[in-house]
Protein backbone atom coordinates (compact mmCIF):
# COMPACT_ATOMS: atom_id res chain seq x y z
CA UNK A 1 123.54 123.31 115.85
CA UNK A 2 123.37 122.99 119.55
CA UNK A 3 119.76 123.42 119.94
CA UNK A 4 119.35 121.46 122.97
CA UNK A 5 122.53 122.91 124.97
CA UNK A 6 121.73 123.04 128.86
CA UNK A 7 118.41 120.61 128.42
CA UNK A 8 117.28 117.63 129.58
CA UNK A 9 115.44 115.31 127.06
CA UNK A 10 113.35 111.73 128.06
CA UNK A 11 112.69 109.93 125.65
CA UNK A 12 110.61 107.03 126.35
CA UNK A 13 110.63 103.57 124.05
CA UNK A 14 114.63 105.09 123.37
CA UNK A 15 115.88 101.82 122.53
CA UNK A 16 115.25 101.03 119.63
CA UNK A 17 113.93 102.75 116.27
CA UNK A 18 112.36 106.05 116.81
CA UNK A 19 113.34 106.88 119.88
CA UNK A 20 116.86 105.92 119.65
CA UNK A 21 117.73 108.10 116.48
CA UNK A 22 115.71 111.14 118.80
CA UNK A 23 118.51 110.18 121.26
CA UNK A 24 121.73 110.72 118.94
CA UNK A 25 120.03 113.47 117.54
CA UNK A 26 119.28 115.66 120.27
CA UNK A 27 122.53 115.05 121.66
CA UNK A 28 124.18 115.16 118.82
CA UNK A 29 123.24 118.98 119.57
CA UNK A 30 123.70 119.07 122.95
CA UNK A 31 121.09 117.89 124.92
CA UNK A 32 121.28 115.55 127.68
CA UNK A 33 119.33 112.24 127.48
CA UNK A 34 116.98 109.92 129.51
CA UNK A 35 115.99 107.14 128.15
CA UNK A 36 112.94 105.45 129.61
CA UNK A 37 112.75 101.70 128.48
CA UNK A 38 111.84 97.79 129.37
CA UNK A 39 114.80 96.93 126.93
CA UNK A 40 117.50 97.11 129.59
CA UNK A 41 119.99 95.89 127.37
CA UNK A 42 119.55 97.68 124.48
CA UNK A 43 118.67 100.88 126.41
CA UNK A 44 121.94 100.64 128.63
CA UNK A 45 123.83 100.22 125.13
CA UNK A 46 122.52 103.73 124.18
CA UNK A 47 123.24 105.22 127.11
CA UNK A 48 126.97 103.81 127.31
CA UNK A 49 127.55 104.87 123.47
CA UNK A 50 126.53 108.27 124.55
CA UNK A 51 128.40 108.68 127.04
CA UNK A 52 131.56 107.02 125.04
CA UNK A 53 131.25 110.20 122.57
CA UNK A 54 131.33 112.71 125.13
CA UNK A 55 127.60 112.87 125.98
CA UNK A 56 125.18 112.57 129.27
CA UNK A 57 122.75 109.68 129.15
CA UNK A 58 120.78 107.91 131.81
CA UNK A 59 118.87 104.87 131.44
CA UNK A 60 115.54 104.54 133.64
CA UNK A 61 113.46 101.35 133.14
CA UNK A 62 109.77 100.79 133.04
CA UNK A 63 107.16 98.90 131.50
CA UNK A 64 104.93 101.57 130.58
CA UNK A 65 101.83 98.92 130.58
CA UNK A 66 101.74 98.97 134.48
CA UNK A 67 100.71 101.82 135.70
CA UNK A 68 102.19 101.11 139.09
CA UNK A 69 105.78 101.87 137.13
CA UNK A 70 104.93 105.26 136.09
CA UNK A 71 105.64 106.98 139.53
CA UNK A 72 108.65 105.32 140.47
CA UNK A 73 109.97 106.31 136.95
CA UNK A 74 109.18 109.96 137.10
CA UNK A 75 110.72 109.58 140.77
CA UNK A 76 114.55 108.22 139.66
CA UNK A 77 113.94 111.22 136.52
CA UNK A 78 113.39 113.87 139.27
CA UNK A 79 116.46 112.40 141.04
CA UNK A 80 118.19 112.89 138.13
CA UNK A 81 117.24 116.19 137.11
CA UNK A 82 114.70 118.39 138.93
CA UNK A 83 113.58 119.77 135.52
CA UNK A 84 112.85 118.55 131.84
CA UNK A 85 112.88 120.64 129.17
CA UNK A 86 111.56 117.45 126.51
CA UNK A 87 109.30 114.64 126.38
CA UNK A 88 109.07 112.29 123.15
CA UNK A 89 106.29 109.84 124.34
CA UNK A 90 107.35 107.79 121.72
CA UNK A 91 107.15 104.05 123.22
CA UNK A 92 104.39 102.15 121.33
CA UNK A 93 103.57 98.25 120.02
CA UNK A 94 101.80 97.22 117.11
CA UNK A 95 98.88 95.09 116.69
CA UNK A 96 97.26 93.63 113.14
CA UNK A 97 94.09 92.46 112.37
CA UNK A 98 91.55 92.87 110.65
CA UNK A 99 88.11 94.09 111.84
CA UNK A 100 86.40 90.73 112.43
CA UNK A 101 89.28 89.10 113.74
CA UNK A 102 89.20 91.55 117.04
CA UNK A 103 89.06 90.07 120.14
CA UNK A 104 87.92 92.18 123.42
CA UNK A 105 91.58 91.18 125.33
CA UNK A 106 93.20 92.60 121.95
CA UNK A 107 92.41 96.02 123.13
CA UNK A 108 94.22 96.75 126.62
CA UNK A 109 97.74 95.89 125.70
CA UNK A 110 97.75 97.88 123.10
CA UNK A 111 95.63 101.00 124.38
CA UNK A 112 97.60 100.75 127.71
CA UNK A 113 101.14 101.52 125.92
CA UNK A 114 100.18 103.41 123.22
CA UNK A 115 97.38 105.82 124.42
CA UNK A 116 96.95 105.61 128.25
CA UNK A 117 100.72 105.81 128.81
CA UNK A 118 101.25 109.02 126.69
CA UNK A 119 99.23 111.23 129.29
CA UNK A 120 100.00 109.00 132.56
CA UNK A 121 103.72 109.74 131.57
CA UNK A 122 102.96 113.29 131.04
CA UNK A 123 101.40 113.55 134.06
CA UNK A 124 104.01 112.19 136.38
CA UNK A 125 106.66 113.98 134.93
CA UNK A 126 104.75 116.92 135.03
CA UNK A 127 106.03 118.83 137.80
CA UNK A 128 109.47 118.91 135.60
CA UNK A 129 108.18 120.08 132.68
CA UNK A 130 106.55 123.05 134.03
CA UNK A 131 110.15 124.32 135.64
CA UNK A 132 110.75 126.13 132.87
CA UNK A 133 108.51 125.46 130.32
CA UNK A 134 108.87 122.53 127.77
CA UNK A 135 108.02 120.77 124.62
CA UNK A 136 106.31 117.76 124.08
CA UNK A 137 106.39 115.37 121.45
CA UNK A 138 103.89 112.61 121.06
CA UNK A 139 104.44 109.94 118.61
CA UNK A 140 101.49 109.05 116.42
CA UNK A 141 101.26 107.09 112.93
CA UNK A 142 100.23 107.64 109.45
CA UNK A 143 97.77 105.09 110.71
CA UNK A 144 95.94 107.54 112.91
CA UNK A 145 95.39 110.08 109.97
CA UNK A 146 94.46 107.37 107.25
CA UNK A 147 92.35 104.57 107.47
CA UNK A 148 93.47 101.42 106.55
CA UNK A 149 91.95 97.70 106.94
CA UNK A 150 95.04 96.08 108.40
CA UNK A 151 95.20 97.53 111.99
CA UNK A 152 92.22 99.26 113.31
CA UNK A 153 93.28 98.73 117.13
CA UNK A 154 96.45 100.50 116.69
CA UNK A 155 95.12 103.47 114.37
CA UNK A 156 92.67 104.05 117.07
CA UNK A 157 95.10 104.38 119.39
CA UNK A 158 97.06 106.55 117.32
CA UNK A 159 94.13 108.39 115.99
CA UNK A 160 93.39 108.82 120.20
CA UNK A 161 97.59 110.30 120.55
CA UNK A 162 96.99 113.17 118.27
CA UNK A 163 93.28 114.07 119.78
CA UNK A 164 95.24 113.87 123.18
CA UNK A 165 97.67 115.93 121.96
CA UNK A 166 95.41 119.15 120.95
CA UNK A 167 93.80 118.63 124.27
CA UNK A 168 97.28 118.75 126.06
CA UNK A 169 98.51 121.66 124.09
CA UNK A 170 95.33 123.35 125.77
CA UNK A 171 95.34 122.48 129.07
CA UNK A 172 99.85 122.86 129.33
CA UNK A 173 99.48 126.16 127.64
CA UNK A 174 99.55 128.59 130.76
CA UNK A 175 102.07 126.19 131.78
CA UNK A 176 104.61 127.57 129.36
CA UNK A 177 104.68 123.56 127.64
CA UNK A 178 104.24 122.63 123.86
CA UNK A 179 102.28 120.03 123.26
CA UNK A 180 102.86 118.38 119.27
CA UNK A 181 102.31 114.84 117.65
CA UNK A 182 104.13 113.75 114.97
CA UNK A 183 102.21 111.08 112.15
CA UNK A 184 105.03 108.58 110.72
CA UNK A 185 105.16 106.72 108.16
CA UNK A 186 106.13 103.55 107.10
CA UNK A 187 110.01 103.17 107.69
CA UNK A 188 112.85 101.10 108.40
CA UNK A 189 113.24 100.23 112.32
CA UNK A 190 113.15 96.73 114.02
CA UNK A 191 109.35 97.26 114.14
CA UNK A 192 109.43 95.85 110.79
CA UNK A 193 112.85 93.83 110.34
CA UNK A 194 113.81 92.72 114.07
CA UNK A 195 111.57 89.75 113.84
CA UNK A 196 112.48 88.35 110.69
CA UNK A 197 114.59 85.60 109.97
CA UNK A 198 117.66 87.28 109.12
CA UNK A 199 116.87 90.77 110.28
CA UNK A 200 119.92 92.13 108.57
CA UNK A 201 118.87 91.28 105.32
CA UNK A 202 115.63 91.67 105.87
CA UNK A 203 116.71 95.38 106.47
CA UNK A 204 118.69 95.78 103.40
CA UNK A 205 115.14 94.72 101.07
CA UNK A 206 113.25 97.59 103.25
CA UNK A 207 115.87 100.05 102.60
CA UNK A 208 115.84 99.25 98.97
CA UNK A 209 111.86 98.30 98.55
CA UNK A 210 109.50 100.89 95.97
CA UNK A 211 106.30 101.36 97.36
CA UNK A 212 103.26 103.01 95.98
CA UNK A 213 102.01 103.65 99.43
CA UNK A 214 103.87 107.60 99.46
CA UNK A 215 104.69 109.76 96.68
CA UNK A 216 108.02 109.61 97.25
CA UNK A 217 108.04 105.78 96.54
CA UNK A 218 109.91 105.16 99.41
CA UNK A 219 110.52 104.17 103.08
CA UNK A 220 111.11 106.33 105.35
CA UNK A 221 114.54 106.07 107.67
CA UNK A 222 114.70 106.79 111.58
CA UNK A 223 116.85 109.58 111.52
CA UNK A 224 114.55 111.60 109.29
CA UNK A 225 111.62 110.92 111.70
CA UNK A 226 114.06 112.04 114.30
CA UNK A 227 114.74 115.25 112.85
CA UNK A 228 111.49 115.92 112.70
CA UNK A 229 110.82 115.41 116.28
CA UNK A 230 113.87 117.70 116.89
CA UNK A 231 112.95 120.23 115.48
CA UNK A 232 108.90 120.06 117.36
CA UNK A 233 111.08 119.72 120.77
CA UNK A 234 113.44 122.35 119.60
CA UNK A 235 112.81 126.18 120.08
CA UNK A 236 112.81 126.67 116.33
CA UNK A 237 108.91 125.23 116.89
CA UNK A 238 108.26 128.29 119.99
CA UNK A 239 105.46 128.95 118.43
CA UNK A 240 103.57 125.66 116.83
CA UNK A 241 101.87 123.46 119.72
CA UNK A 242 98.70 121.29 119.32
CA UNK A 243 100.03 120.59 115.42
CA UNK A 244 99.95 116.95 113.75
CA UNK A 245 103.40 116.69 111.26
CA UNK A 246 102.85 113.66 109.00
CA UNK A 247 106.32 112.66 108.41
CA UNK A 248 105.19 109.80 105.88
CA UNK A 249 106.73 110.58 101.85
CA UNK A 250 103.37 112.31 101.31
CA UNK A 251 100.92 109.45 102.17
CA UNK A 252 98.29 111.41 104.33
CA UNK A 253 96.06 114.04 101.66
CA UNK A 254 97.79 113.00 98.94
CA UNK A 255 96.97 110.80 95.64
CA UNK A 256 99.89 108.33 95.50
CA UNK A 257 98.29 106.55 92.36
């Protein structure tokens, strides 16, 4: 498939997890990538496998928890490429707690990256997307859709991505721009392994771990997230916008008992 032939994807948090498998996917059909990062290293290491196999890939860095980044990103994008045809707002951190334990300077870090940025992103790039017409994917969590006791800052701010969406895929509309969040579940990405010990094997258990979380007793893996995404961004979605896709095993609505 070459789905993304002739367009221009950012992707931001396209380091790692997520948003790197979005990268290799849409340019694995065609599309040309920009990833938007704080993790120079890693990012650059995208960008120059890319570009190893054939591809176009920029990296742009920016810490999407200072605002006063946002403008000079969207300002290297447009000189770049005066027009995008995809956003995945897909950078994000995590924060766990539970409900007593909350502390009032829990709550910016988090919000800033994870809610704020989605539509301060949106908004700067803006002027690119509405070119000629676009698709946007928001990242949300199965946290946003289902309560749970371990991480009520972070659902909230998920919860908040997929209300932002709908309002989005209002206002972009007449704009000729798609506005979509995807719901994720639990899966295999640094998120949950870079931190350990040995991360490597730490990986391996994940990959290999039964859960009674999803019916489908399993973790999820970043390329099928990606795909997902993909196909939102792609123009086999023209006519979904302002939709939530739980890409979780069947957590969210289900009985997993």
């Amino acid at each position: 498939m070459n789905r993304f032939e002739n367009k221009i994807a950012v992707i931001t948090g396209g380091a790692s997890g997520f948003g790197r498998a979005t990268a290799y996917r849409i340019f694995s059909e065609g599309g040309e990538i920009i990833i938007v990062d704080q993790d120079k290293l890693n990012g650059e290491r995208v960008v120059n496998d890319i570009a190893a196999k054939g591809g176009k890939a920029s990296f742009v860095y920016a810490d999407l928890s200072d605002y006063g980044l946002i403008k000079p990103m969207a300002e290297k994008i447009s000189r770049i490429t005066g027009t995008v045809h995809v956003l995945v707002n897909n950078a994000g951190i995590g924060q766990y707690s539970s409900l007593e334990e909350i502390l009032p300077e829990h709550w910016e870090p988090i919000m800033s990256i994870n809610l704020k940025a989605v539509l301060e992103v949106t908004i700067a790039i803006l002027p690119m997307l509405k070119k000629e017409g676009a698709s946007v994917v928001n990242v949300s969590s199965d946290g946003g859709v289902v309560g749970r006791p371990g991480g009520p800052i972070y659902d909230a701010t998920k919860a908040g991505v997929i209300s932002l969406s709908k309002s989005m895929a209002t206002g972009y509309a007449k704009h000729g721009i798609r506005v979509n969040a995807i719901a994720p579940g639990w899966a295999v990405t640094e998120f949950h392994f870079g931190r350990a010990e040995n991360p490597e094997k730490r990986k391996k258990e994940l990959e290999e771990m039964k859960t009674d979380s999803c019916v489908m007793r399993r973790l999820g893996r970043p390329e099928e997230i990606a795909a997902a995404i993909a196909f939102l961004a792609s123009d086999d979605a023209s006519y979904i916008t302002g939709t939530v896709l739980c890409v979780d095993g069947g957590r969210a609505g289900l009985d997993t008992r």
